[in-house]
C-alpha atoms as a PDB file:
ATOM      1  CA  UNK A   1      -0.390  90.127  31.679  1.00  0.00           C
ATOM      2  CA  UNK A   2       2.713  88.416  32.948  1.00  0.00           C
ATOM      3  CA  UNK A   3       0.797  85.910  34.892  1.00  0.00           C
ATOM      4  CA  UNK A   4      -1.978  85.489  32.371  1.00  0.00           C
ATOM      5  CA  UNK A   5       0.836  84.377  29.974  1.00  0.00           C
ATOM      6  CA  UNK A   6       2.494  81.982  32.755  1.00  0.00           C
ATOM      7  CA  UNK A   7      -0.875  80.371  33.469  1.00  0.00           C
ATOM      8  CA  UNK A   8      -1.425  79.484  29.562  1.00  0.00           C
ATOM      9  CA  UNK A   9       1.911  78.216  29.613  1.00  0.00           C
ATOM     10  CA  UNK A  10       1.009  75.616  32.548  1.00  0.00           C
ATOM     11  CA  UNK A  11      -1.947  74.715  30.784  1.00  0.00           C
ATOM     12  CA  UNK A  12      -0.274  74.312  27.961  1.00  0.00           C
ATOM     13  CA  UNK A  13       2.190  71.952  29.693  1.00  0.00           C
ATOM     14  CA  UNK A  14      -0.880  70.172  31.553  1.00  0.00           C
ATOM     15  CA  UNK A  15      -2.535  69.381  28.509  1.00  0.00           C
ATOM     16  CA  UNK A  16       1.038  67.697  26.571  1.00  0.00           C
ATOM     17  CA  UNK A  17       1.471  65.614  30.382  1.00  0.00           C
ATOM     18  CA  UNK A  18      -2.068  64.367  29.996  1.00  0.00           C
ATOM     19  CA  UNK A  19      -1.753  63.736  26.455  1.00  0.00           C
ATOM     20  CA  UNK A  20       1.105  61.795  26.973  1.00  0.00           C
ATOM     21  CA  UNK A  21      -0.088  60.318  30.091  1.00  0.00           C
ATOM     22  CA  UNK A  22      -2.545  58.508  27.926  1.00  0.00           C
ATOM     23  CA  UNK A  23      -0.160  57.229  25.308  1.00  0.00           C
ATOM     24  CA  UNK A  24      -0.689  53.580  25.309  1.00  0.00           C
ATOM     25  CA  UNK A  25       2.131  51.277  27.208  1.00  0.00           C
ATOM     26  CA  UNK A  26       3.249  49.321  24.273  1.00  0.00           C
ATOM     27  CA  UNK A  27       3.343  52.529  21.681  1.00  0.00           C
ATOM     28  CA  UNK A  28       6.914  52.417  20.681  1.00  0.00           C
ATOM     29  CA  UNK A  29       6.648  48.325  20.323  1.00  0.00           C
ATOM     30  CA  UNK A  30       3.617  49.213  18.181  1.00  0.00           C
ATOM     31  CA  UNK A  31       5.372  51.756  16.395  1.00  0.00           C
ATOM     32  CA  UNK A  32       8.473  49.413  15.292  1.00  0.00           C
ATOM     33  CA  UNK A  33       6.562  46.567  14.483  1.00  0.00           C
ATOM     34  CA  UNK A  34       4.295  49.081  12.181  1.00  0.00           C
ATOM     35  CA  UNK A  35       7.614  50.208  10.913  1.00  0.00           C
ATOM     36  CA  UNK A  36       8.899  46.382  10.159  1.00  0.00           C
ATOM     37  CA  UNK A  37       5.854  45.370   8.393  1.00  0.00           C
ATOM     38  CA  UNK A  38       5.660  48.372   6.372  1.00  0.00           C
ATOM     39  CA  UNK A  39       9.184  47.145   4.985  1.00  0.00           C
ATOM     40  CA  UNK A  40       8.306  43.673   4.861  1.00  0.00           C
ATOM     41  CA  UNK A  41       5.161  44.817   3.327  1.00  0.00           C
ATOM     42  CA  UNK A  42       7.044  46.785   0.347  1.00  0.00           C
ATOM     43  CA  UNK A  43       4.392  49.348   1.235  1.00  0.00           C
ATOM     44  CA  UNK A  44       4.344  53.165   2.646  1.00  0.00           C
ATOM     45  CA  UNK A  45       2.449  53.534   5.799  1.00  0.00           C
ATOM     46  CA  UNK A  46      -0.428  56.056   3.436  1.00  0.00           C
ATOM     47  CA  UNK A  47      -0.592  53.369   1.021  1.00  0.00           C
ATOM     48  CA  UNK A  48      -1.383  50.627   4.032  1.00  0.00           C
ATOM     49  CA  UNK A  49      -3.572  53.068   6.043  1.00  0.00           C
ATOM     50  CA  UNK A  50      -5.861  53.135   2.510  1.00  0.00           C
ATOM     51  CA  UNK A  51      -5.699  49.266   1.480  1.00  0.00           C
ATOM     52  CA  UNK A  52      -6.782  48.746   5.432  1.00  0.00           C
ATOM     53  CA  UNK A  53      -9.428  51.568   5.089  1.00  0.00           C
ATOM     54  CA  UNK A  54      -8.629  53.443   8.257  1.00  0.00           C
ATOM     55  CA  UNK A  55      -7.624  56.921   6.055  1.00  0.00           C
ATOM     56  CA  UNK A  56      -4.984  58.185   4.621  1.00  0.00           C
ATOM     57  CA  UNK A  57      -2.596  58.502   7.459  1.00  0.00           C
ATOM     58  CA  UNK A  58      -3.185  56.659  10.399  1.00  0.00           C
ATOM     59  CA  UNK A  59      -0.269  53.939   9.950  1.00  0.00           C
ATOM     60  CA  UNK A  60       2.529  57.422   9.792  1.00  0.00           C
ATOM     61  CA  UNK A  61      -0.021  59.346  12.586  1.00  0.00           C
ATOM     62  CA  UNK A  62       1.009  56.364  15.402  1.00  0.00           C
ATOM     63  CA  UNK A  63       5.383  56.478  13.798  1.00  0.00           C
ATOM     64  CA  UNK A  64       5.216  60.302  13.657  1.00  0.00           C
ATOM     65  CA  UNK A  65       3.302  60.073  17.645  1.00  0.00           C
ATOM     66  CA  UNK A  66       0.578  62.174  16.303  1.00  0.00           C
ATOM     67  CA  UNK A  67      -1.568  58.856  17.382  1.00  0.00           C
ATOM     68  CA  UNK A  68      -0.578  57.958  20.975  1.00  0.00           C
ATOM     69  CA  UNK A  69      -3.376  55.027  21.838  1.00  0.00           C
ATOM     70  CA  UNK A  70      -4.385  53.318  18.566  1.00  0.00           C
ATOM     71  CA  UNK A  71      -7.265  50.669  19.474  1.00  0.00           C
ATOM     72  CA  UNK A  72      -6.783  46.614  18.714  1.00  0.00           C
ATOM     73  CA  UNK A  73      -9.477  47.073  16.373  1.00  0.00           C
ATOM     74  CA  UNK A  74      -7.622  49.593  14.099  1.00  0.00           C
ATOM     75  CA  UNK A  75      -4.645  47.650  14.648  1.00  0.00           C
ATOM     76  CA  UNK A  76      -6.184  44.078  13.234  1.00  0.00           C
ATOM     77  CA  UNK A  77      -7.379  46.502  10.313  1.00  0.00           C
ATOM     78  CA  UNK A  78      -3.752  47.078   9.435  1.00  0.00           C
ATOM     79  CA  UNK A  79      -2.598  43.847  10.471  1.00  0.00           C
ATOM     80  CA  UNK A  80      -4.558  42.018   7.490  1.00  0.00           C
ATOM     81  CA  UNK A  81      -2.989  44.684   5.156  1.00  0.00           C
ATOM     82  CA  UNK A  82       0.433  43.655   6.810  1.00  0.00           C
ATOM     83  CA  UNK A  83      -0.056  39.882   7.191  1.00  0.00           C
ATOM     84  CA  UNK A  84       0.629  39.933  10.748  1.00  0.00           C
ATOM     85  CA  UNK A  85      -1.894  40.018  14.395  1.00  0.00           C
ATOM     86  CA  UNK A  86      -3.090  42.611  16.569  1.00  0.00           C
ATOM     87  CA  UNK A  87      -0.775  41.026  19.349  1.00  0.00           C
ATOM     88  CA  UNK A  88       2.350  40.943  17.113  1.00  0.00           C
ATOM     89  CA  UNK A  89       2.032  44.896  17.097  1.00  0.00           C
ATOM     90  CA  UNK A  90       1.348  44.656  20.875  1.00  0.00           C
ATOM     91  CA  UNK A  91       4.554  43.084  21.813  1.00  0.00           C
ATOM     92  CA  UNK A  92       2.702  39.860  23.142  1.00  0.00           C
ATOM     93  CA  UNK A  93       3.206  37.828  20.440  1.00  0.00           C
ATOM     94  CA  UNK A  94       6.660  36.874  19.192  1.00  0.00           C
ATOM     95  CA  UNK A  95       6.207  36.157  15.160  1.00  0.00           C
ATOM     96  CA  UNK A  96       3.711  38.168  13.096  1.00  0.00           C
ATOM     97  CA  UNK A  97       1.001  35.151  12.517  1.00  0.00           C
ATOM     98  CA  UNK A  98       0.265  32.851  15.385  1.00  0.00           C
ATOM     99  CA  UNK A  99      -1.372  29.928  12.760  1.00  0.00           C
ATOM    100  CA  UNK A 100      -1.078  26.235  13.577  1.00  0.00           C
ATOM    101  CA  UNK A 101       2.104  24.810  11.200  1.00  0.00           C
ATOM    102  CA  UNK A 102      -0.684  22.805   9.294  1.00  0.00           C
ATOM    103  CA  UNK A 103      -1.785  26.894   8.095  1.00  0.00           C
ATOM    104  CA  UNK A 104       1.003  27.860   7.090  1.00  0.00           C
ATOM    105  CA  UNK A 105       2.909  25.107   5.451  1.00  0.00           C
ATOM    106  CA  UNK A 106       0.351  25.196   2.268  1.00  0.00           C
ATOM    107  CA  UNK A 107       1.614  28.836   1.973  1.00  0.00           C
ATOM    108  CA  UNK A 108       5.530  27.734   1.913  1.00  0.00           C
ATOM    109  CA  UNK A 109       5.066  24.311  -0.067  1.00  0.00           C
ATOM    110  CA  UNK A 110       7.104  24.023  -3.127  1.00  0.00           C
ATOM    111  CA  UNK A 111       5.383  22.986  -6.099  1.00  0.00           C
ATOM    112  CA  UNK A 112       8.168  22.631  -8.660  1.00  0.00           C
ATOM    113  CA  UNK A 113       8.072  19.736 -11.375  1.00  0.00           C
ATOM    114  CA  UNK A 114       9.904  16.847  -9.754  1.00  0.00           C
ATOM    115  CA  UNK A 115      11.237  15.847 -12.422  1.00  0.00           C
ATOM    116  CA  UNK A 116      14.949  17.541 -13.311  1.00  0.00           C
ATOM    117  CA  UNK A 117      15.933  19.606 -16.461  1.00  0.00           C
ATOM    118  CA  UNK A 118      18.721  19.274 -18.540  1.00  0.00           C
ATOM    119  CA  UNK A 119      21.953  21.398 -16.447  1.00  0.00           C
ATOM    120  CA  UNK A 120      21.386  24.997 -17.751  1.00  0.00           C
ATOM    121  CA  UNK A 121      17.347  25.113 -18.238  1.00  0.00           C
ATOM    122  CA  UNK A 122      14.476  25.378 -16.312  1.00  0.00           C
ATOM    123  CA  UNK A 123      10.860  23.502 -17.119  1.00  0.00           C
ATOM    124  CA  UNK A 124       8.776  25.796 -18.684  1.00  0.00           C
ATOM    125  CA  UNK A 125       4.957  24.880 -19.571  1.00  0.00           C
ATOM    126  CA  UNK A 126       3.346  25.948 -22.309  1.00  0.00           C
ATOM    127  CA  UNK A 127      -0.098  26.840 -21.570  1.00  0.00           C
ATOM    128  CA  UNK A 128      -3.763  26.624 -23.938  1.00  0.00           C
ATOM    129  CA  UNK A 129      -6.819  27.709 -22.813  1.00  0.00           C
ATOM    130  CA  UNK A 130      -7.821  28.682 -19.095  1.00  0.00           C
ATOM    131  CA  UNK A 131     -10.551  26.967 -17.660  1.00  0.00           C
ATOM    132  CA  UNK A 132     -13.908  29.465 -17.359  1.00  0.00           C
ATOM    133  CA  UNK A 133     -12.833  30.444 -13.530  1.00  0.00           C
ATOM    134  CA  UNK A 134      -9.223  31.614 -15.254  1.00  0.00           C
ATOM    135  CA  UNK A 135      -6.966  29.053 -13.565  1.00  0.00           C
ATOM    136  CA  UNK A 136      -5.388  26.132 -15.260  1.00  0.00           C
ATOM    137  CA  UNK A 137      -3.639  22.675 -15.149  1.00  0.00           C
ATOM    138  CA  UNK A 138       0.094  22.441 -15.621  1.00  0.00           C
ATOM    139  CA  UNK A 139       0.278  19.222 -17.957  1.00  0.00           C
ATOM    140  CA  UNK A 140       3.602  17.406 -17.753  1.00  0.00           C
ATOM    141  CA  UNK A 141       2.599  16.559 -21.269  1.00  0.00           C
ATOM    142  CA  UNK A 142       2.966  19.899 -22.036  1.00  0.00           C
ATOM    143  CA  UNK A 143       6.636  20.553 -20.779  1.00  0.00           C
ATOM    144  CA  UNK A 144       9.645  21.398 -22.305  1.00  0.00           C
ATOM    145  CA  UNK A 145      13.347  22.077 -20.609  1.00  0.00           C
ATOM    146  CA  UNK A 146      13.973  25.751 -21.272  1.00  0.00           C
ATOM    147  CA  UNK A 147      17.296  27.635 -21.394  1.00  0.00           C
ATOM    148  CA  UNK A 148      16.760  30.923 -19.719  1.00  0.00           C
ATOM    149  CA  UNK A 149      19.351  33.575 -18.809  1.00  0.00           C
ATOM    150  CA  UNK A 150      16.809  35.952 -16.482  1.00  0.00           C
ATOM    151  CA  UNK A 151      17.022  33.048 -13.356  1.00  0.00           C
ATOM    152  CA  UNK A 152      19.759  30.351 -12.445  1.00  0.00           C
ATOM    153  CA  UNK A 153      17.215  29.717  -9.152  1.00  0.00           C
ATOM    154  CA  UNK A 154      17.355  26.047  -8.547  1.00  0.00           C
ATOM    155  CA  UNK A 155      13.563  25.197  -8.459  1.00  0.00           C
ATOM    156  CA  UNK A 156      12.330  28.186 -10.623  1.00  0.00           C
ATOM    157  CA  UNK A 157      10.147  26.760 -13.539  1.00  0.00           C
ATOM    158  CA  UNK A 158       8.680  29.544 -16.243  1.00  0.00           C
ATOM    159  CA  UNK A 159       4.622  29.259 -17.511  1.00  0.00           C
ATOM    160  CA  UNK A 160       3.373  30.824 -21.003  1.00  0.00           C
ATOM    161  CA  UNK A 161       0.716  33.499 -20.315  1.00  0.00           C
ATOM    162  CA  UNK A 162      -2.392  32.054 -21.297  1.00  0.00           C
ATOM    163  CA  UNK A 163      -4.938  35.121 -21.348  1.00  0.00           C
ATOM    164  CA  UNK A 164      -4.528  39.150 -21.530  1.00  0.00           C
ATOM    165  CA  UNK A 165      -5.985  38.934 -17.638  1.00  0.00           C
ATOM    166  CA  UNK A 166      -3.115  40.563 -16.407  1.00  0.00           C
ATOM    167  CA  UNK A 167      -1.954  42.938 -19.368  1.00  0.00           C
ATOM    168  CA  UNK A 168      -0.157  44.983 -19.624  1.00  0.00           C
ATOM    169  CA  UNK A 169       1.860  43.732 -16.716  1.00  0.00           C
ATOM    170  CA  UNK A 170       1.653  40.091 -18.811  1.00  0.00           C
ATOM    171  CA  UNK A 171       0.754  39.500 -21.924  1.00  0.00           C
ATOM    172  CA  UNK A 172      -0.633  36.895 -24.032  1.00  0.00           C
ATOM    173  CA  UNK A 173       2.452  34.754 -25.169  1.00  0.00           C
ATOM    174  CA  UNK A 174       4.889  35.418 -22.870  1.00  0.00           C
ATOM    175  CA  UNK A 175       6.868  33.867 -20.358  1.00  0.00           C
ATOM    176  CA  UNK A 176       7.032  34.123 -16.508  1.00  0.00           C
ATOM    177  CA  UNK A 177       9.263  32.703 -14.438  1.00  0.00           C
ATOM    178  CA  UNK A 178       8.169  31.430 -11.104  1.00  0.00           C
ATOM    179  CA  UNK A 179      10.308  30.755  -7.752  1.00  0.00           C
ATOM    180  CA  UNK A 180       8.214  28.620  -5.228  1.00  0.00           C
ATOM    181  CA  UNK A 181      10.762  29.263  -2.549  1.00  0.00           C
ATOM    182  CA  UNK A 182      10.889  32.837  -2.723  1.00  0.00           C
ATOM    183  CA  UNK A 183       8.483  35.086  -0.258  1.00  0.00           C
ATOM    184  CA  UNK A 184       5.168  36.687  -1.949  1.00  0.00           C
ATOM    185  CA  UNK A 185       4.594  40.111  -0.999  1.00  0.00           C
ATOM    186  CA  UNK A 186       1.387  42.271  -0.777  1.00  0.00           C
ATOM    187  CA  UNK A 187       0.925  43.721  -4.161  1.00  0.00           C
ATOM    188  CA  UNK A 188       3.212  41.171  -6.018  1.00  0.00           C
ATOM    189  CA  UNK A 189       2.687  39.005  -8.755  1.00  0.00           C
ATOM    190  CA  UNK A 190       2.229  35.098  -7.608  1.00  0.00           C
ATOM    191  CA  UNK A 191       1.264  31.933  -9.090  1.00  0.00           C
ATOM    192  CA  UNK A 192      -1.728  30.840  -6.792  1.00  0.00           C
ATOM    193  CA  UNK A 193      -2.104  27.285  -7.073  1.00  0.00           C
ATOM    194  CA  UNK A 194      -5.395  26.437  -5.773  1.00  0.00           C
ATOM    195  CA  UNK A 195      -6.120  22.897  -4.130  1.00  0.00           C
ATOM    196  CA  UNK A 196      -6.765  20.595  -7.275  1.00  0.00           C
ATOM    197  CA  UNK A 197      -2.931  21.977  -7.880  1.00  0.00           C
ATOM    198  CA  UNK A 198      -4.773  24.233 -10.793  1.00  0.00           C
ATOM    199  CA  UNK A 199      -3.069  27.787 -11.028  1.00  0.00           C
ATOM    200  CA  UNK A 200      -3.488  31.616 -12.020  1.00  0.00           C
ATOM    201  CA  UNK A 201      -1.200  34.228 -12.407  1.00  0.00           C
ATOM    202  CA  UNK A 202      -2.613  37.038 -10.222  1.00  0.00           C
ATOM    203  CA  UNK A 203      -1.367  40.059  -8.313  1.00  0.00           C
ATOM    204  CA  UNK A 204      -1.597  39.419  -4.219  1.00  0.00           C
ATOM    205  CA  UNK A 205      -3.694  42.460  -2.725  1.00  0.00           C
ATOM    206  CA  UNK A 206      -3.943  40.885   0.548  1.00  0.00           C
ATOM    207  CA  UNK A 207      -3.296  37.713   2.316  1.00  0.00           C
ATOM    208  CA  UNK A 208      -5.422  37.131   5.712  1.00  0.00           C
ATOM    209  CA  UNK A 209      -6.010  34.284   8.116  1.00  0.00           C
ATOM    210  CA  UNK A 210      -9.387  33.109   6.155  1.00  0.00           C
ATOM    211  CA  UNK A 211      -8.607  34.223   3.042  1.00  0.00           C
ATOM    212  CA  UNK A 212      -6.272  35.541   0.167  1.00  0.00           C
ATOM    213  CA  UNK A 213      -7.411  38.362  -1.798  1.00  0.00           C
ATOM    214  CA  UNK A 214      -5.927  38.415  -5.635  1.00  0.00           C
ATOM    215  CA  UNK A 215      -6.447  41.007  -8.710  1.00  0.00           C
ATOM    216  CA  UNK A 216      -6.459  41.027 -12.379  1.00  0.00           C
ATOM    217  CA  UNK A 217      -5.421  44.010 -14.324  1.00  0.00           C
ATOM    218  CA  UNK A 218      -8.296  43.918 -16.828  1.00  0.00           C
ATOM    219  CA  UNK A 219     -10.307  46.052 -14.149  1.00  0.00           C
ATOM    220  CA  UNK A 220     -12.018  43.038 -13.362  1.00  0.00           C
ATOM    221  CA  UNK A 221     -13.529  43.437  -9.056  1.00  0.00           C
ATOM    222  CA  UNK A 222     -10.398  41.627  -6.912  1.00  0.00           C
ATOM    223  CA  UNK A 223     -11.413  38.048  -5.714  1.00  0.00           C
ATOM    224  CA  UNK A 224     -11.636  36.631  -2.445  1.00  0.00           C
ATOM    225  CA  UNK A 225     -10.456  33.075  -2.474  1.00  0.00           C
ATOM    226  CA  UNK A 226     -11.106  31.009   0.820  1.00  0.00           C
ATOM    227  CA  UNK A 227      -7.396  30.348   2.053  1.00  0.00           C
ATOM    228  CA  UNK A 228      -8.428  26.403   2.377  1.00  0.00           C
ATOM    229  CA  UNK A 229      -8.491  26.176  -1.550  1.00  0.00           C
ATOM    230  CA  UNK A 230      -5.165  27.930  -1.563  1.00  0.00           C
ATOM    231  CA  UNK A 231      -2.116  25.138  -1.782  1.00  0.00           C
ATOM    232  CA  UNK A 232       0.618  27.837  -2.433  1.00  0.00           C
ATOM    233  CA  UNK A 233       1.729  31.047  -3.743  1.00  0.00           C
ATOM    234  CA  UNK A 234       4.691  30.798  -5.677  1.00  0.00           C
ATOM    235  CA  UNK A 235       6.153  34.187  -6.591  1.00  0.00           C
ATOM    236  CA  UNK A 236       6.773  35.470 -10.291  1.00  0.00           C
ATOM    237  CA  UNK A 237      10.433  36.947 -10.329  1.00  0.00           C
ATOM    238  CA  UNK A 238      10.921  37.998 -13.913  1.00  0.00           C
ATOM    239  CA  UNK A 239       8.779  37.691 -17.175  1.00  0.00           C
ATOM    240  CA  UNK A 240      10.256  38.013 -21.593  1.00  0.00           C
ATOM    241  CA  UNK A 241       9.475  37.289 -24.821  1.00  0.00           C
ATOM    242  CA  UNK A 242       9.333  33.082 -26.003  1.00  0.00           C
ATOM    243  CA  UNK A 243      12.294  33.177 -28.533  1.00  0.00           C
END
């Protein structure tokens, strides 16, 4: 009995050395930079294993080491989710997206009104009618210097909503204030400014390499929008009432 108890008990241990024996090289790498992006990400690792469709825990399965040798596939899954590469989560890469600058500078390009405000307001446009694909010009013909007391951000500018697209989040009528400079976050609200510097106000579900995938709230199927027609996303910081 004695013996048949000590000979599970190496098996036991046999089992947990091969286990771990198998644990890839670069797990606890993997396992920070999953950790980092998460944070980055605003998002919880179930919440980022779901959007990347790989379950409903793998992300906390690799930080808990339930998962000791997650594949580059499963990895790039999550890395869209996370806006980063496989090989940033590998350790072989030192920043999260290995684009060529002419990539990435669309994505960080300020597209405030050049021309300055009175001191104490911001531009704000007042907006008609959407064009039939939802997105819209911003007509300097059609802006105003605004005093607002949500932002004091340098090159925020504020929009009227135009539609009930994105109700109840943003209604019909009000205001949102955008910051180009500030970062855009999966599952924030962004002005995407497309190409022919026409915009939307959409929520960011996920932005990838090729393309950047937006939402309305109406129920509406999210949008893929090729990442070439994308000049910017600016990021909405605050919205009220036009009094």
């Amino acid at each position: 009995m004695v013996i048949s108890k000590v000979r599970r008990g190496l098996g036991m241990k046999s089992r947990a050395d091969e286990k771990r024996a198998k644990a890839h090289p670069a797990l606890e790498t993997i396992k920070a930079r999953i950790a980092e992006r998460l944070v980055a990400a605003g998002l919880s690792g179930r919440e980022a294993s779901v959007r990347a469709k790989l379950g409903l825990t793998y992300a906390n399965d690799i930080l808990s080491g339930r998962s000791l040798n997650p594949t580059r596939e499963t990895l790039a899954k999550l890395g869209t989710v996370l806006d980063t590469d496989a090989d940033y989560f590998f350790g072989t890469q030192a920043s999260p997206r290995n684009l060529p600058p002419s990539n990435l500078l669309p994505m960080r390009e300020s597209a405030a009104p050049e021309a300055p405000s009175p001191a104490g307001t911001i531009p704000l446009f007042q907006i008609g009618l959407t064009d039939p694909d939802g997105f819209f010009p911003l007509r300097p013909d059609r802006r105003t210097a605004w005093t607002s007391s949500v932002t004091s951000s340098r090159d925020a500018y504020a929009i009227t909503v135009p539609d009930d697209c994105m109700a109840p989040r943003y209604r019909i009528g009000e205001v949102v204030l955008v910051s180009p400079s500030m970062p855009v976050v999966h599952g924030g609200f962004a002005l995407v400014r497309q190409t022919d510097d026409r915009v939307a106000i959409r929520q960011i579900v996920t932005i990838a390499t090729d393309k950047i995938t937006v939402r309305c709230l109406n129920g509406e199927a999210d949008i893929d929008i090729p990442r070439s027609q994308v000049k910017a996303l600016e990021r909405i910081i605050g919205s009220c009432e036009l009094v």
